[in-house]
N, C-alpha and C. Protein backbone atom coordinates (compact mmCIF):
# COMPACT_ATOMS: atom_id res chain seq x y z
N UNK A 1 14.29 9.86 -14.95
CA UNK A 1 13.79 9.29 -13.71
C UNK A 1 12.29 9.13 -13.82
N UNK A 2 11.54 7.83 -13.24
CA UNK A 2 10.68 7.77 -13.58
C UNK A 2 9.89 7.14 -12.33
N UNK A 3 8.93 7.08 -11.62
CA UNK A 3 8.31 6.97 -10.42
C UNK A 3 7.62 5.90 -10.69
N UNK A 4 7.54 4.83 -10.03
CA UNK A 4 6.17 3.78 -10.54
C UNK A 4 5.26 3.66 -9.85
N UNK A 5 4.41 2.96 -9.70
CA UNK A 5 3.59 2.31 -8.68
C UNK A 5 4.45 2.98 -6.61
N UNK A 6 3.04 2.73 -6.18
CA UNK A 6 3.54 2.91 -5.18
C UNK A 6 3.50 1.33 -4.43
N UNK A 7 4.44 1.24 -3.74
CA UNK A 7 5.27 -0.14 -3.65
C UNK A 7 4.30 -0.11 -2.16
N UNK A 8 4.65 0.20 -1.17
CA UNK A 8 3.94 0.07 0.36
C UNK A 8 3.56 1.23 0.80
N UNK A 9 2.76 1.86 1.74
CA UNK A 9 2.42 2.80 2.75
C UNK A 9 2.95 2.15 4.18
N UNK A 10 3.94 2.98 4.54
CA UNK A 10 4.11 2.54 5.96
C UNK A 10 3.53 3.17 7.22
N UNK A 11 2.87 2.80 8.10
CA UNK A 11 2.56 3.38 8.80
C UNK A 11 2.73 2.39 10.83
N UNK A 12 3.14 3.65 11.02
CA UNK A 12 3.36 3.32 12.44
C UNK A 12 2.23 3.09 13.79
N UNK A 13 2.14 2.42 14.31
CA UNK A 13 1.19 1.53 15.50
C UNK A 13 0.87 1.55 16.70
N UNK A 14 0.13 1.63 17.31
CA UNK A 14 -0.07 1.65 19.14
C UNK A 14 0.53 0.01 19.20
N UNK A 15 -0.56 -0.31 18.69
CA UNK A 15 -0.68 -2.31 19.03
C UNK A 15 -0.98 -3.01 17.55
N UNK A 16 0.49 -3.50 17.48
CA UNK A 16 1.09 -4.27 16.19
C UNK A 16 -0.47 -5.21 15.67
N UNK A 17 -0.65 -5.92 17.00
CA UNK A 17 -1.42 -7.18 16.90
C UNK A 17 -3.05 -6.83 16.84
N UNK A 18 -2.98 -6.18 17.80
CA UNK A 18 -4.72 -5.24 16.93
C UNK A 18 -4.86 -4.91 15.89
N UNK A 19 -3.95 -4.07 15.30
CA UNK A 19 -3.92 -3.53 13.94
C UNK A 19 -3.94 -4.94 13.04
N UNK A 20 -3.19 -6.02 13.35
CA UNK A 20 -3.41 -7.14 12.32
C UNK A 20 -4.89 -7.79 12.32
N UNK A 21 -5.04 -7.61 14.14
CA UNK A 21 -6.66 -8.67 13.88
C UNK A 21 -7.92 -7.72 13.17
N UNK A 22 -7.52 -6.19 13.24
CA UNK A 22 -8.69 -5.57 12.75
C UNK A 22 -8.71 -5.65 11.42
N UNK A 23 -7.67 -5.33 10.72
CA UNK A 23 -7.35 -5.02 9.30
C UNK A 23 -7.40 -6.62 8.27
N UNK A 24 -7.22 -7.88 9.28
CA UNK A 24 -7.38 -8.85 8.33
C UNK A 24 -8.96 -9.45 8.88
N UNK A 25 -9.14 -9.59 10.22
CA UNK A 25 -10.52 -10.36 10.91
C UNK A 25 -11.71 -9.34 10.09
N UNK A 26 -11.47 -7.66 10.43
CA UNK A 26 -12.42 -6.82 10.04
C UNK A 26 -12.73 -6.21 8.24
N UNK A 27 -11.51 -5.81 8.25
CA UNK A 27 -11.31 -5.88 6.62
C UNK A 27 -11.52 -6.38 5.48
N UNK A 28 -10.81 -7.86 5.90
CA UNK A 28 -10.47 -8.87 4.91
C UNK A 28 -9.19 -8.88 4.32
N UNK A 29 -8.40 -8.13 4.62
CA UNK A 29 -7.12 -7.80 3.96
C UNK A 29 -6.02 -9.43 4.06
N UNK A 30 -5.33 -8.87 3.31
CA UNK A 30 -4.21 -10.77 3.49
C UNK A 30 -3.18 -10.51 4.25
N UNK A 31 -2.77 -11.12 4.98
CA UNK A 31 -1.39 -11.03 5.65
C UNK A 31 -0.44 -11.89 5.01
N UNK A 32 1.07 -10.88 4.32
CA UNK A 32 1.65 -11.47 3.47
C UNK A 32 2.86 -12.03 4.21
N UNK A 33 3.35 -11.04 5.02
CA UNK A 33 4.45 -12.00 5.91
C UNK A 33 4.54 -10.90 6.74
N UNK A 34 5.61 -11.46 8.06
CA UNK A 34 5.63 -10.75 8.90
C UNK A 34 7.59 -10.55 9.31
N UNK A 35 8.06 -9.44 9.28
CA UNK A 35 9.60 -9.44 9.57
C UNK A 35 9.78 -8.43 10.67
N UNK A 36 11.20 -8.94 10.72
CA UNK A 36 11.77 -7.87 12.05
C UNK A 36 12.08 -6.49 11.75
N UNK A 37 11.71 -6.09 10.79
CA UNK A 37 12.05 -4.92 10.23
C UNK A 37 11.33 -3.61 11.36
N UNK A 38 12.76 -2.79 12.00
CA UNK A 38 12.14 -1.90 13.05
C UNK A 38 11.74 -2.59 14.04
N UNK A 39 11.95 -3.55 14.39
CA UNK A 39 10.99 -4.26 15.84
C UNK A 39 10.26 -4.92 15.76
N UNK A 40 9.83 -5.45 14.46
CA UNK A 40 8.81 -6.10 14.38
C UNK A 40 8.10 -4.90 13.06
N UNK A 41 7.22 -5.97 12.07
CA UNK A 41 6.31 -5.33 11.60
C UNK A 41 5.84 -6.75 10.72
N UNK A 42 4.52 -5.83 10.09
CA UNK A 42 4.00 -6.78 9.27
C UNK A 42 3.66 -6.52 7.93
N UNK A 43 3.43 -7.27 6.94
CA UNK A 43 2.52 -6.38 5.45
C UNK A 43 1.14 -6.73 5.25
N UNK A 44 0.39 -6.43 4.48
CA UNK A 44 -0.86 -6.59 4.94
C UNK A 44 -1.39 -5.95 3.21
N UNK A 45 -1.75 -6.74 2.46
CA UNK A 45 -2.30 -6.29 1.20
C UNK A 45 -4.10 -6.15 1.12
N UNK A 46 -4.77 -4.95 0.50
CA UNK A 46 -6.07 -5.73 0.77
C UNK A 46 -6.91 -5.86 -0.40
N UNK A 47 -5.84 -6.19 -1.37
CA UNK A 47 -5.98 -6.81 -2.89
C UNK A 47 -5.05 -7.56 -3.06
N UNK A 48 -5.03 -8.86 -3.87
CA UNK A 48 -4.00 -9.35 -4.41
C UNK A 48 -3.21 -8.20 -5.37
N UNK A 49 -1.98 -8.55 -5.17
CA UNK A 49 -1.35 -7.70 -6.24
C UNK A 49 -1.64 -5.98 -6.01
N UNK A 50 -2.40 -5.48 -5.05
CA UNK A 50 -2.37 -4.06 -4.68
C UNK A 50 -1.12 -3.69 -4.06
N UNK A 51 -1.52 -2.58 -3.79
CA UNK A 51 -0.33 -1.66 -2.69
C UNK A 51 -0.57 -2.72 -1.31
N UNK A 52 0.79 -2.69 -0.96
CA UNK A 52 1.54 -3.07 0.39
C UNK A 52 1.05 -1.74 1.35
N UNK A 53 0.38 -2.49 2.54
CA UNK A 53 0.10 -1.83 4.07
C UNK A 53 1.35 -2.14 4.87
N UNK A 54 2.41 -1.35 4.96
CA UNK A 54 3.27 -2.02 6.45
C UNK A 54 2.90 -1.47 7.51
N UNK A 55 2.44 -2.70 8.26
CA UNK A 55 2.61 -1.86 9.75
C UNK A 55 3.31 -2.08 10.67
N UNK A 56 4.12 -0.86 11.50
CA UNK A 56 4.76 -1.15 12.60
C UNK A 56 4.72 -0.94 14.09
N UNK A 57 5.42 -1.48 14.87
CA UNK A 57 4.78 -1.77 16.54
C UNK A 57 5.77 -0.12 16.53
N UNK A 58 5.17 0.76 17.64
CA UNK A 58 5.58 1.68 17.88
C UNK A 58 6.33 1.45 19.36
N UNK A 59 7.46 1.67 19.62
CA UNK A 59 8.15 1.10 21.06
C UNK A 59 8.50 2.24 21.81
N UNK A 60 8.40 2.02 23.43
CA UNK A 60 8.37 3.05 24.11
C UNK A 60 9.85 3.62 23.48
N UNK A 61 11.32 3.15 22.95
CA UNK A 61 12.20 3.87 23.12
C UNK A 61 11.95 4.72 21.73
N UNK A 62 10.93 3.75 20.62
CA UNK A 62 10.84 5.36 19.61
C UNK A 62 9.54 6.71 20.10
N UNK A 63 8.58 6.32 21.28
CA UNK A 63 8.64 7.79 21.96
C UNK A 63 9.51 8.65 22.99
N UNK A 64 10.49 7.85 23.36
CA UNK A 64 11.49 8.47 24.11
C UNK A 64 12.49 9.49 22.80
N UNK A 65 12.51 9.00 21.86
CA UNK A 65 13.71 9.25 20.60
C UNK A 65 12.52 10.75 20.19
N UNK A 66 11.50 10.15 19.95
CA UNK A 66 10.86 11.49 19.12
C UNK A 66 10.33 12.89 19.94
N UNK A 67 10.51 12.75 21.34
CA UNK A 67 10.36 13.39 22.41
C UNK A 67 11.52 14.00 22.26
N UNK A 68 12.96 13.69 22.46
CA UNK A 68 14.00 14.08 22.24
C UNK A 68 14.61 14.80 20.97
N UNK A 69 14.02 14.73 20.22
CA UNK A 69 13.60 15.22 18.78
C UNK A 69 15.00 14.78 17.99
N UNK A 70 15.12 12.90 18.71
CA UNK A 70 15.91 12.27 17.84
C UNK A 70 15.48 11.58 16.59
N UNK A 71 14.45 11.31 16.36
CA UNK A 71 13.56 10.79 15.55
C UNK A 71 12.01 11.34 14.74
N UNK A 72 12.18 11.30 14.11
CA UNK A 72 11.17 12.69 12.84
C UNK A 72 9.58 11.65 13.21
N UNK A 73 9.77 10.14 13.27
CA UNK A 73 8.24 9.47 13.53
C UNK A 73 8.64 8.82 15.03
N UNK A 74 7.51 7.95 15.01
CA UNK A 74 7.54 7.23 16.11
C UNK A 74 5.91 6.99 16.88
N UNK A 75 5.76 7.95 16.60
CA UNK A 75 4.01 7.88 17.13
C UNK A 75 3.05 7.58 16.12
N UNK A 76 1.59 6.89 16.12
CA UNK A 76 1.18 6.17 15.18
C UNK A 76 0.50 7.48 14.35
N UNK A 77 1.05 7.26 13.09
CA UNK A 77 0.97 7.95 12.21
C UNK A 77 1.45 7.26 10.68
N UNK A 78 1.27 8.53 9.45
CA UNK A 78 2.10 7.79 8.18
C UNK A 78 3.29 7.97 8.73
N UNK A 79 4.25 6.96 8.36
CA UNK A 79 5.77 7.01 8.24
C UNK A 79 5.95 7.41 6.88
N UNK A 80 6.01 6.54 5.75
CA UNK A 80 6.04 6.92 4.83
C UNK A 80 5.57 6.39 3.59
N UNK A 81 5.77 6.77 2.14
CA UNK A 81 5.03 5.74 0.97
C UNK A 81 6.08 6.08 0.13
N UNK A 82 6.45 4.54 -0.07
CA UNK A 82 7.25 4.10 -0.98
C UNK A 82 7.13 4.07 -2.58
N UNK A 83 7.54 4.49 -3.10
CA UNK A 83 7.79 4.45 -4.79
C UNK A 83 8.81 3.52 -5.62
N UNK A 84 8.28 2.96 -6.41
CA UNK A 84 9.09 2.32 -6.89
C UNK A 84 10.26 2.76 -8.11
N UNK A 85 11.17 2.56 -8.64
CA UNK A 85 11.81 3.09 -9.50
C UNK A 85 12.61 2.13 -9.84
N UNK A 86 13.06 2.36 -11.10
CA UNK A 86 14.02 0.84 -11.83
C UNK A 86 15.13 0.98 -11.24
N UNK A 87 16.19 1.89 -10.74
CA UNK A 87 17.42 1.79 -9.98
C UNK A 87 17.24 3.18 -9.30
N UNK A 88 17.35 2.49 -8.05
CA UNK A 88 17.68 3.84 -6.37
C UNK A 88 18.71 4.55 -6.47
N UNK A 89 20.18 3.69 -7.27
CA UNK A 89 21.25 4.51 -7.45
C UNK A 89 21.35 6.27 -8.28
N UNK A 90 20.78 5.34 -9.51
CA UNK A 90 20.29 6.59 -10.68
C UNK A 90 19.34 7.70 -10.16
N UNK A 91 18.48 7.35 -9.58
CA UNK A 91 16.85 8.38 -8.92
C UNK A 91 17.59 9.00 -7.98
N UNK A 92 18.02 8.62 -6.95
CA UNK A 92 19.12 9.42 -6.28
C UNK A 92 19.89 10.45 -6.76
N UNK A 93 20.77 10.03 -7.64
CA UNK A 93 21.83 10.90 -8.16
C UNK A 93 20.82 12.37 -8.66
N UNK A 94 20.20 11.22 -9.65
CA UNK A 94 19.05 12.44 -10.28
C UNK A 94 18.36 13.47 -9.30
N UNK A 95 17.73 12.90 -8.48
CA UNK A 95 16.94 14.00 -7.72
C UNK A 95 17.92 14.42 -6.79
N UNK A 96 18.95 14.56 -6.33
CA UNK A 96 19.98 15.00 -5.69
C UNK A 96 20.44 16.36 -6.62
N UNK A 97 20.84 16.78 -7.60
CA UNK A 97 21.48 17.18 -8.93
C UNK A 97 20.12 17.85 -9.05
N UNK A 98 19.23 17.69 -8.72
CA UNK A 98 18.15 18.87 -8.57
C UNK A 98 17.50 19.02 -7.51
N UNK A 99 18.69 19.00 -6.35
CA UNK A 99 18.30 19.57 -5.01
C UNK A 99 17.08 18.88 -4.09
N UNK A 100 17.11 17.95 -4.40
CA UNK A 100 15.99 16.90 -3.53
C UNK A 100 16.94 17.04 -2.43
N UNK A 101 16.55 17.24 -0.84
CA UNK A 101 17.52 16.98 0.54
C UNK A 101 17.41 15.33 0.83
N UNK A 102 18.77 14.74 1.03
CA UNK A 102 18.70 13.83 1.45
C UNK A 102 20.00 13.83 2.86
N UNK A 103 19.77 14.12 4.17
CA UNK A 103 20.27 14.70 5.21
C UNK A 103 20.84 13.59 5.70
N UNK A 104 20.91 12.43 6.10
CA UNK A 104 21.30 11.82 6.84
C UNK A 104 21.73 10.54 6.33
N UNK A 105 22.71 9.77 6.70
CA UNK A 105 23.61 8.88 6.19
C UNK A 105 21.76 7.71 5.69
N UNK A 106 20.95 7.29 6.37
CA UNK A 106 19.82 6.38 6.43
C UNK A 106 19.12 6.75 5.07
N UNK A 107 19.30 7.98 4.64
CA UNK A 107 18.82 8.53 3.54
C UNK A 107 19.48 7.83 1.88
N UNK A 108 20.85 7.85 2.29
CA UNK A 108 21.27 7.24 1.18
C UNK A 108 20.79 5.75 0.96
N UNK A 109 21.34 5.54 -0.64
CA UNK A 109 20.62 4.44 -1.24
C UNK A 109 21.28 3.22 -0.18
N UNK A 110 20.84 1.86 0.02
CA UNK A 110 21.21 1.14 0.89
C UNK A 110 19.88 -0.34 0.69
N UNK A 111 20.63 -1.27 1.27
CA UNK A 111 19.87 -1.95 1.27
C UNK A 111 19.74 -2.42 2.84
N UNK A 112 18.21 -2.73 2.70
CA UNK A 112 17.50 -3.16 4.11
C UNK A 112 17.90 -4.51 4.03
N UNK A 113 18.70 -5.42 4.48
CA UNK A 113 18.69 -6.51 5.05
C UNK A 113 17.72 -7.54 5.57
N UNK A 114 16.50 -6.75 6.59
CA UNK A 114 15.35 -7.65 7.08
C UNK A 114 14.11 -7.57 5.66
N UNK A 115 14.50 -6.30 5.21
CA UNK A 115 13.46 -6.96 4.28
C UNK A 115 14.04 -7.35 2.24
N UNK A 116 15.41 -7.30 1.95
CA UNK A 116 16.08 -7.26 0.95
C UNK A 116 15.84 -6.29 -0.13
N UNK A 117 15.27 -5.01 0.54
CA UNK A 117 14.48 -3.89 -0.58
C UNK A 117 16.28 -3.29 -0.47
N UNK A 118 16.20 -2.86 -2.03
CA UNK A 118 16.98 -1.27 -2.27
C UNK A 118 16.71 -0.13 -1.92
N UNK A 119 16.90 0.69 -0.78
CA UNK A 119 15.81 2.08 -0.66
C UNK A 119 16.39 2.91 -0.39
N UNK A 120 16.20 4.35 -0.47
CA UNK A 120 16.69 5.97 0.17
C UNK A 120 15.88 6.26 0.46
N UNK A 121 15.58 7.24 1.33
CA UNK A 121 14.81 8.23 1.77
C UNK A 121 14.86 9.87 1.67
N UNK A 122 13.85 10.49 1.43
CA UNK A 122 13.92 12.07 1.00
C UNK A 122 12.77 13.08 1.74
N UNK A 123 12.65 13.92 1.21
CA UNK A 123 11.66 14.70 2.16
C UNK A 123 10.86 15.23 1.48
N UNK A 124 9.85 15.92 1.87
CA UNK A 124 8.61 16.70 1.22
C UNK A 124 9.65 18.26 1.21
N UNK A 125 8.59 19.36 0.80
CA UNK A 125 8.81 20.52 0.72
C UNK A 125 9.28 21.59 2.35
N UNK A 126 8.60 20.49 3.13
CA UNK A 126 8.66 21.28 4.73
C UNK A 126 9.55 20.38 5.56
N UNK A 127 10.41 19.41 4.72
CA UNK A 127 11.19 18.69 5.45
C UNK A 127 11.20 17.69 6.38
N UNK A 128 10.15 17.03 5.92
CA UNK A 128 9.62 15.99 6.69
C UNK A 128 9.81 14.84 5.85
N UNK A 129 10.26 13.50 6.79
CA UNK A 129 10.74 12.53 5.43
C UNK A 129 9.59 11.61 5.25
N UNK A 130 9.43 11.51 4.45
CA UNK A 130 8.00 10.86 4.46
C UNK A 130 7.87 10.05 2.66
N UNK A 131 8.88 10.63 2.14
CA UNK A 131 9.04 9.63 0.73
C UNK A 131 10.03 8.87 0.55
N UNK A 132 9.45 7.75 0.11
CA UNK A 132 11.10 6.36 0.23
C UNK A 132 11.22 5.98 -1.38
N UNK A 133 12.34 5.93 -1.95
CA UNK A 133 12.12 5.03 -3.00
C UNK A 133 12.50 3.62 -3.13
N UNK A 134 12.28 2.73 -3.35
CA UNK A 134 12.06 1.44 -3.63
C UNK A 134 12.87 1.15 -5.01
N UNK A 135 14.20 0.32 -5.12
CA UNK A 135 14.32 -0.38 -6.15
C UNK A 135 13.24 -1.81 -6.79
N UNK A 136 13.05 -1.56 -7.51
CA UNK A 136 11.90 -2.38 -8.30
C UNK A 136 12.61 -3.74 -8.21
N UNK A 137 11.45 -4.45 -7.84
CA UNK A 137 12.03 -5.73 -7.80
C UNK A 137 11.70 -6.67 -9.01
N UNK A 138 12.80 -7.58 -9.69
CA UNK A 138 13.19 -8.13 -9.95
C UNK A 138 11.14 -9.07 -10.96
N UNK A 139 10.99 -8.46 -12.29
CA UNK A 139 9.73 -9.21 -12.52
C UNK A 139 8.56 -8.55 -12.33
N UNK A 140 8.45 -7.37 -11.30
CA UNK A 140 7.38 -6.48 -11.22
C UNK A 140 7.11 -5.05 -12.51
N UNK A 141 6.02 -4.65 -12.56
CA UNK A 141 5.92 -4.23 -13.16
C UNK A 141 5.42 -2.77 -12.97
């Protein structure tokens, strides 16, 4: 198993659309596209060819969910940072088979639809999920 590049940092939002006018008007960063992924979000590179910024709109029902302590994020903070790896299936199995927790059906390998990534999700040491892996896409390196 082998970790690559880190693919995006996701991080969660007060105001979707501030965060875009500051980070591209103030920054300079590029806005690469924008999907429905979660409610809306956007990517936001601030190199060609660097790490992926996602950001997402934070909605009153994901502070109702994380209040309820149905949901681990929701308030603007990191969500998580993605890693890339040549197959999610294999890295899975692997870090599973040496006790990596992967708790919840969202965890397993799967593909996102709004955005066509391969991904799982896992946790740090204190159980917080906050690492995703990323099937490598297709030409990247």
């Amino acid at each position: 198993m082998v970790f690559g590049r880190v693919h995006h940092i996701d991080i969660s939002v007060e105001d979707l659309e501030k965060a875009v006018k500051y980070f591209t008007e103030k920054l300079g960063w590029k806005l690469i596209r924008r999907t429905e992924h979660m409610g809306g979000a956007v990517e936001l590179a601030p190199a060609p060819g660097g790490v992926i910024f996602e950001l997402h709109q934070v909605t009153e029902e994901d502070k109702i969910k994380l209040k309820e302590g149905k949901r681990e994020w929701g308030t603007p903070y990191l969500n998580h940072i993605a890693f890339e790896v040549d197959d999610v299936d294999k890295t899975y199995e692997e870090l599973k088979a040496k006790g990596v927790p992967f708790k919840d059906e969202i965890d397993k390998p799967h593909l996102r639809p709004e955005t066509g990534r391969k991904i799982a999700n896992t946790y740090d040491a204190d159980g917080r999920r906050w690492i995703q892996i990323i099937e490598r896409e297709h030409g990247s390196k």
